[in-house]
Protein backbone atom coordinates (compact mmCIF):
# COMPACT_ATOMS: atom_id res chain seq x y z
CA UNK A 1 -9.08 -55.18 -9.77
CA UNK A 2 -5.36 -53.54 -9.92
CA UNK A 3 -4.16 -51.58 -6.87
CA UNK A 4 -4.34 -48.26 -9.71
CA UNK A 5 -8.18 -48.88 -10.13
CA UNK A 6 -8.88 -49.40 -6.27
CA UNK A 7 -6.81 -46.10 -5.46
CA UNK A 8 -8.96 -44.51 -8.14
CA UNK A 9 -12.26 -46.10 -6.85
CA UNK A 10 -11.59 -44.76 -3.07
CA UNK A 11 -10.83 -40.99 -3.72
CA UNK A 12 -13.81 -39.53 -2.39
CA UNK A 13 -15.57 -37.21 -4.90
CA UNK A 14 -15.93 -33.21 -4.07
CA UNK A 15 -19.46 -32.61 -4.44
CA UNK A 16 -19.85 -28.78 -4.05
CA UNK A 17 -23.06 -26.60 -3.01
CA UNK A 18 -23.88 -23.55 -1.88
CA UNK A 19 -22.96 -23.84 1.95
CA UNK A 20 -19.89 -25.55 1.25
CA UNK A 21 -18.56 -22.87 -1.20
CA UNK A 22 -19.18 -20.33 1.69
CA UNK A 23 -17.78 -22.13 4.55
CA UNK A 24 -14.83 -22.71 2.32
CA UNK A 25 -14.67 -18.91 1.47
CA UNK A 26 -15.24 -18.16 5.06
CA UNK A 27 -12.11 -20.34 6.45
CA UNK A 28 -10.01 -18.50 3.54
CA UNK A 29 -10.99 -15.34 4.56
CA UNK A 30 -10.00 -16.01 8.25
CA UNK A 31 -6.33 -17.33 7.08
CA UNK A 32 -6.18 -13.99 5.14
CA UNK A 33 -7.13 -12.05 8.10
CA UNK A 34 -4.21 -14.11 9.50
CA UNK A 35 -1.66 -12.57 6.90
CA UNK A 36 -1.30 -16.51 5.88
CA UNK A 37 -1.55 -15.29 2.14
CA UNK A 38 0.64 -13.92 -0.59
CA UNK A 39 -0.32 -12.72 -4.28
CA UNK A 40 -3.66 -13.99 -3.18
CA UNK A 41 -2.31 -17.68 -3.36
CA UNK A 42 -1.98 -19.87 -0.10
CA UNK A 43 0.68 -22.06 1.36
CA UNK A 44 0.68 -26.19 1.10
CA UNK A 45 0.25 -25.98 4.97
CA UNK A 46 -2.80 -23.26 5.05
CA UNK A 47 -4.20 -25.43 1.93
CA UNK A 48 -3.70 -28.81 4.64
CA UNK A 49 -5.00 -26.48 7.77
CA UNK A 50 -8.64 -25.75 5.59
CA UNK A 51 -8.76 -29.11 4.53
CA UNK A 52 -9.13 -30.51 8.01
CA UNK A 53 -11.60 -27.98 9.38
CA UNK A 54 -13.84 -28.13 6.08
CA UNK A 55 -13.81 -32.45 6.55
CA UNK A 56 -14.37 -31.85 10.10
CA UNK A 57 -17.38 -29.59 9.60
CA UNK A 58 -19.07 -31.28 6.52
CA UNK A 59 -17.60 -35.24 7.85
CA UNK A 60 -15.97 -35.51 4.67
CA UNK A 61 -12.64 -36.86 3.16
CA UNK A 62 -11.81 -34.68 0.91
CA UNK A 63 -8.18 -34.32 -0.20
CA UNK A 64 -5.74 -31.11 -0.40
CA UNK A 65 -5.57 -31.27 -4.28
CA UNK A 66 -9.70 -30.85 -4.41
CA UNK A 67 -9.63 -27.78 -1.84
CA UNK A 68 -7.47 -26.27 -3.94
CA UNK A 69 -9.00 -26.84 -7.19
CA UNK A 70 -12.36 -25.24 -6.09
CA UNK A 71 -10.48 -22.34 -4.51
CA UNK A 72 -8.77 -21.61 -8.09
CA UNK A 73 -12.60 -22.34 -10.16
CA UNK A 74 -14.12 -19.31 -7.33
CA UNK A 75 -11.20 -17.49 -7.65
CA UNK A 76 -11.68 -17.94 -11.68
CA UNK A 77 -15.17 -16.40 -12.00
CA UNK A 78 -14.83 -13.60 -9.21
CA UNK A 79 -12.56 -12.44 -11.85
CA UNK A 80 -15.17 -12.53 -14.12
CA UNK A 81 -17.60 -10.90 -11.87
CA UNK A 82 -15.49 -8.01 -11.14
CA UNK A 83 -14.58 -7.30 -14.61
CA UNK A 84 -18.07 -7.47 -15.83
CA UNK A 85 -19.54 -4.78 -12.47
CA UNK A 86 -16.27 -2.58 -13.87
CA UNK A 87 -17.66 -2.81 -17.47
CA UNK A 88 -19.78 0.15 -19.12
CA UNK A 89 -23.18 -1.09 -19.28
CA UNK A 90 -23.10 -3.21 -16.39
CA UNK A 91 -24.58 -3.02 -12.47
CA UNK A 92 -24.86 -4.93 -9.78
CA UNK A 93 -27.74 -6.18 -8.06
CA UNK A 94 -26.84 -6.66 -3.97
CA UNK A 95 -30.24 -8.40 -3.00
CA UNK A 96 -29.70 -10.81 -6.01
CA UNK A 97 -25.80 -11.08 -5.63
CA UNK A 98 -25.90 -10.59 -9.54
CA UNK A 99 -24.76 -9.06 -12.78
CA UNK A 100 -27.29 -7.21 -14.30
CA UNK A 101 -27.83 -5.70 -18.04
CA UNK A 102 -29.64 -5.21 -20.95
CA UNK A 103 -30.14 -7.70 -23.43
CA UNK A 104 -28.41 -5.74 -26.04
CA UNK A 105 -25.47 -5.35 -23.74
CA UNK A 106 -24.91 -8.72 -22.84
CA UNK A 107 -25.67 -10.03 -26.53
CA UNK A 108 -22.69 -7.80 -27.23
CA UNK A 109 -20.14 -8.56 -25.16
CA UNK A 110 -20.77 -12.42 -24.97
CA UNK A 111 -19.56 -13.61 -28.27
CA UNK A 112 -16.28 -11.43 -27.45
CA UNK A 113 -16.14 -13.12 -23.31
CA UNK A 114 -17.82 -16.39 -23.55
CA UNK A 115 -16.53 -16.77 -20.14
CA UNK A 116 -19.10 -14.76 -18.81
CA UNK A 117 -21.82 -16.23 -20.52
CA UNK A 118 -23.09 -18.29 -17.39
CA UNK A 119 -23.73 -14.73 -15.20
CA UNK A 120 -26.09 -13.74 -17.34
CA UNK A 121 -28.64 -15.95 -15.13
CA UNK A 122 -26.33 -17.16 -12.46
CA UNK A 123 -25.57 -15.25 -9.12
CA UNK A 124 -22.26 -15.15 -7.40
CA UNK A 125 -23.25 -14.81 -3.46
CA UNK A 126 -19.46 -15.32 -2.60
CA UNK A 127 -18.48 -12.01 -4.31
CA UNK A 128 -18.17 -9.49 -1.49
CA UNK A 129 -16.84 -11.80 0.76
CA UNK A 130 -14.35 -13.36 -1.49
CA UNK A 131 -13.32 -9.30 -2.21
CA UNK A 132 -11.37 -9.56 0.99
CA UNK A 133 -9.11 -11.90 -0.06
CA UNK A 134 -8.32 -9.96 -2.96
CA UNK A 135 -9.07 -6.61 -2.65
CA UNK A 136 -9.06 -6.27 1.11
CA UNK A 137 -5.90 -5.03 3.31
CA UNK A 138 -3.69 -7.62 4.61
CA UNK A 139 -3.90 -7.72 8.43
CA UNK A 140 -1.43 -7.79 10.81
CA UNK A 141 -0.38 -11.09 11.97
CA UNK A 142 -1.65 -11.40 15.94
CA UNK A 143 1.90 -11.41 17.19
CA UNK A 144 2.99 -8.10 15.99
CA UNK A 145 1.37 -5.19 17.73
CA UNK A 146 0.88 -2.12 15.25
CA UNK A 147 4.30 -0.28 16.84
CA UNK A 148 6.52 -3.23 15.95
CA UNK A 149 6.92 -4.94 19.45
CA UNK A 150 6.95 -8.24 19.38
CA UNK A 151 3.57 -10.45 21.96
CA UNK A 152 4.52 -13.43 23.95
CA UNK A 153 5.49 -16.03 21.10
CA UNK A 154 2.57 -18.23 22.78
CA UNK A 155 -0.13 -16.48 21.35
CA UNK A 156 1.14 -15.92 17.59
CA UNK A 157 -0.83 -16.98 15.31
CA UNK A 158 1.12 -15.85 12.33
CA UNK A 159 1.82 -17.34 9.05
CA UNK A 160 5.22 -18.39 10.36
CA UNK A 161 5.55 -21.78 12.45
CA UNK A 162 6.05 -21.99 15.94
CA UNK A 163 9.03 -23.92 16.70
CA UNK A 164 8.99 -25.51 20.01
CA UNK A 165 11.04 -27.41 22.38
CA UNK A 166 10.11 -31.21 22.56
CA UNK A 167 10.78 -31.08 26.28
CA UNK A 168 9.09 -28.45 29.30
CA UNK A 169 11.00 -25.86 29.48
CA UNK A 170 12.62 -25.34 33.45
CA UNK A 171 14.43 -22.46 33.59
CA UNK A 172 15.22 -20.63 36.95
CA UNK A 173 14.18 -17.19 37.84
CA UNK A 174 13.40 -15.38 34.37
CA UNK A 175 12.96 -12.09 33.55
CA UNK A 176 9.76 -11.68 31.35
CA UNK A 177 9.31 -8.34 29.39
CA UNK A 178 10.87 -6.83 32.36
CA UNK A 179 8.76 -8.34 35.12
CA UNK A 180 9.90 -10.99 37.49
CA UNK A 181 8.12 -14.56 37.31
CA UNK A 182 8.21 -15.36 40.80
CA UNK A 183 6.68 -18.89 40.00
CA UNK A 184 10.23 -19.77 38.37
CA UNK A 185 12.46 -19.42 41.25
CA UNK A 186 14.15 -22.34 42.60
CA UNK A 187 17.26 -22.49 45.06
CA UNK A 188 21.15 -21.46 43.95
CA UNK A 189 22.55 -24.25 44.35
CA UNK A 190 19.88 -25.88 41.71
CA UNK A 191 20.59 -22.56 39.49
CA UNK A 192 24.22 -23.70 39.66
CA UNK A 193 23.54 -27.11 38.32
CA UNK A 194 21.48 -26.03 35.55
CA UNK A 195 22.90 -22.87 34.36
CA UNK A 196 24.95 -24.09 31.09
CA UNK A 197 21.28 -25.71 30.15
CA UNK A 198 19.33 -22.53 30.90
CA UNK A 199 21.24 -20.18 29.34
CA UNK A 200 21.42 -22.47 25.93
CA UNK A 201 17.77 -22.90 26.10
CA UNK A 202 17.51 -19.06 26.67
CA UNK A 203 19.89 -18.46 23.36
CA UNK A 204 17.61 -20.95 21.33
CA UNK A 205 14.40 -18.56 22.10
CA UNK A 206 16.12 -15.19 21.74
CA UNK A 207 17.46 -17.27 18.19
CA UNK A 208 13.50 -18.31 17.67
CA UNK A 209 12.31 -15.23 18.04
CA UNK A 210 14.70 -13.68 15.94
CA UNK A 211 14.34 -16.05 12.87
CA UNK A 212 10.38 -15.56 13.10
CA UNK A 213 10.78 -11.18 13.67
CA UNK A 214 13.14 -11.38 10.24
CA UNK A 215 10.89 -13.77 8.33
CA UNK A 216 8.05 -11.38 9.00
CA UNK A 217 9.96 -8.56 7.75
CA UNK A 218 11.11 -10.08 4.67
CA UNK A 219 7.77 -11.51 4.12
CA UNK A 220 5.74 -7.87 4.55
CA UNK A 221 8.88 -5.90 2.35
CA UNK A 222 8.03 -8.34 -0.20
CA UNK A 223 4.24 -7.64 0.25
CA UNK A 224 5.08 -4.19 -0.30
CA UNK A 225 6.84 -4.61 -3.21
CA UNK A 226 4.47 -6.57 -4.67
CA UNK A 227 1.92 -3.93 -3.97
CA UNK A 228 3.88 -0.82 -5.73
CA UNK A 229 5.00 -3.33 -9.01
CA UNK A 230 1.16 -4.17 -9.27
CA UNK A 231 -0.31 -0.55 -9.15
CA UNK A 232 2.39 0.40 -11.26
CA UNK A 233 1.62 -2.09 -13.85
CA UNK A 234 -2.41 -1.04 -13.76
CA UNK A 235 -1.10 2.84 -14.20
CA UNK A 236 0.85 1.45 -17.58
CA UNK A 237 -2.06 -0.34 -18.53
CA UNK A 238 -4.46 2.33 -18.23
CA UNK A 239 -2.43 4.28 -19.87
CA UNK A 240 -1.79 1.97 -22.81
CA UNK A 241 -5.67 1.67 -23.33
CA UNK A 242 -5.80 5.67 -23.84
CA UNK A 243 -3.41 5.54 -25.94
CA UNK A 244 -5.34 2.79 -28.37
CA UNK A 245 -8.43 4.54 -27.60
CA UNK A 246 -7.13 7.25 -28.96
CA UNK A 247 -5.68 5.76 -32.16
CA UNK A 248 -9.00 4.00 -32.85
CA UNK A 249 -10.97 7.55 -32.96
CA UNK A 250 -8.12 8.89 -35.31
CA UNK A 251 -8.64 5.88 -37.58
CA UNK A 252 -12.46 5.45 -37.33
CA UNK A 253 -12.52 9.45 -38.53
CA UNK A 254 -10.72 8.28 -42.11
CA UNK A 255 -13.99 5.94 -42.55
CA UNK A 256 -15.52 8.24 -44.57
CA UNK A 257 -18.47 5.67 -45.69
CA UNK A 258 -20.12 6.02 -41.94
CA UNK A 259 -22.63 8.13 -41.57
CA UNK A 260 -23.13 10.37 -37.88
CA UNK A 261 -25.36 8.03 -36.18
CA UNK A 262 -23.04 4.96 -37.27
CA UNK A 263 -20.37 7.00 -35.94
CA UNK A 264 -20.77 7.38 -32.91
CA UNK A 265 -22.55 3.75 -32.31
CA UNK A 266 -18.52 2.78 -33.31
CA UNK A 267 -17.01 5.20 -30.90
CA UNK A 268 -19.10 3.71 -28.00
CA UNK A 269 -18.05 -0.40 -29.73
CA UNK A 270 -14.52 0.27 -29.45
CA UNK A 271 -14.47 1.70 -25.89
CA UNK A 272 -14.43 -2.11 -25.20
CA UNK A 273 -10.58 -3.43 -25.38
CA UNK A 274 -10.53 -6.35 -27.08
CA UNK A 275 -13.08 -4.30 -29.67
CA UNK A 276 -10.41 -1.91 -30.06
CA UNK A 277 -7.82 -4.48 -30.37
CA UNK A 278 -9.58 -6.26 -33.36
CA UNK A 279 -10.76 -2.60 -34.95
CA UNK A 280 -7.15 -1.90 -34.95
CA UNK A 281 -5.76 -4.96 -35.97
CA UNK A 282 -8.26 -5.20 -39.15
CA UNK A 283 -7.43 -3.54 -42.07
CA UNK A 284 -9.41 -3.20 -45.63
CA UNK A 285 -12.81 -3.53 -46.64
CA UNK A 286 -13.26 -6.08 -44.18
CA UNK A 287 -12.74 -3.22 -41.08
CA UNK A 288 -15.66 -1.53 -42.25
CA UNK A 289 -17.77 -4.97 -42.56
CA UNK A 290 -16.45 -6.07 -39.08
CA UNK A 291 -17.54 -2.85 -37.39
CA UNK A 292 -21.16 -2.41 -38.47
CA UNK A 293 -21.70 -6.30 -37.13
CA UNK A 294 -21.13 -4.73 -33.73
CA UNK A 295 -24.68 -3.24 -34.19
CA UNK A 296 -25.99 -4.92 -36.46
């Protein structure tokens, strides 16, 4: 057997059920929470972090690659799920954590989203809790207290690494957000001897903390950004979709071969997009055909 085979052989193979999409979800969710996310994607090292507790809890050996992977497949159809609960026709039933419709409904917008085919009879438990990945608020990161000061650089447990000293740190007396740490104090003439090594030790945490307070910044501008370019893009789309809305009733009133009731059966079809898209994009005797197989 060839060294390709046996690598191929070994990888262990990501078996997924219920529990283990939650816990997943869960240990997302608490990285969010973290602010250790951005567009709703997450980092190599978050990706590595979630690997190791979800092995640890399930004694697995799963790789990064396959974390990810099921992460972008739940991230896939709660996109589904959320357009199909914002979708005329549709609900939501909370004690079955499913889509619900009429038959006629579904048999209508299927052949048009066969990707939502399968949640016709399949639940999606994972939807409200996934929601706070993507539609939640960001939190603050633990080391930044809501005024902008800065906590003890021990206790962060931001998206940014910690960079620490490979050696203890043995400084003399120290001055600690402006309380004296008695516990420090050694003699002078030991303060003498290791001044130059204090004070450059002193300069590399006032640098640390200065690199990670600017990397936050830049990181939650960008955030913001993000967040004002996206709502402005759903205003232009919503607007857009009026405006072919609106072309489709001016054209469907030129079809003078409908009657009333087929009318307005075609103003209700072509509230759906992609319906709109196709009435629009149609033209001839073949429009007319196309439209009445919407309720036929």
């Amino acid at each position: 057997m060839s060294a390709g085979q046996d690598g191929s052989l070994s990888k262990p193979k990501a078996e997924w059920t219920p529990s283990r999409d939650s816990y997943l979800v869960e240990l997302l969710v608490e990285q969010h929470n973290r602010g250790r996310t951005a567009y709703n994607e997450f980092k190599n090292e978050v990706i590595k972090s979630v690997t190791g507790d979800f092995n640890k809890k399930f004694g697995l050996n799963l790789e990064e690659n396959q974390i990810k992977n099921r992460y972008n497949v739940m991230k896939k159809d709660y996109g589904v799920v959320k357009t199909l609960r914002n979708h005329k026709g549709f609900g939501w039933d909370e004690a079955r954590h499913m889509v619900v419709a009429d038959d006629k409904v579904w048999e209508s917008y299927i052949p048009a989203h066969c990707e939502a085919r399968p949640f016709r009879r399949r639940s999606f438990p994972l939807y409200k809790l996934m929601s706070i990945i993507f539609e939640g608020e960001r939190g603050l990161p633990k080391c930044q207290f809501p005024s902008g000061a800065e906590a003890e650089e021990g206790n962060s447990n931001s998206n940014t690494e910690t960079v620490r000293s490979s050696e203890p740190c043995k400084l003399p007396t120290q001055v600690i957000d402006g309380t004296v740490d008695s516990d420090s104090m050694v003699p002078i003439n030991d303060m003498q001897t290791k001044k130059h090594k204090s004070v450059t030790l002193v300069e590399s945490s006032g640098k640390r903390r200065t690199y990670h307070k600017i990397g936050e910044t830049i990181e939650n501008a960008l955030y913001e950004v993000f967040k004002a370019a996206k709502s402005k893009a759903k205003q232009t789309n919503a607007s857009n979709i009026t405006l072919l809305y609106q072309n489709c009733l001016e054209e469907l009133q030129t079809l003078k071969e409908l009657d009333d009731t087929e009318f307005a059966k075609a103003v209700n079809a072509l509230k759906d997009d992609k319906n709109a898209i196709a009435f629009m994009t149609i033209k001839g005797p073949r429009r007319l055909t196309w439209l009445r197989s919407l309720w036929q």
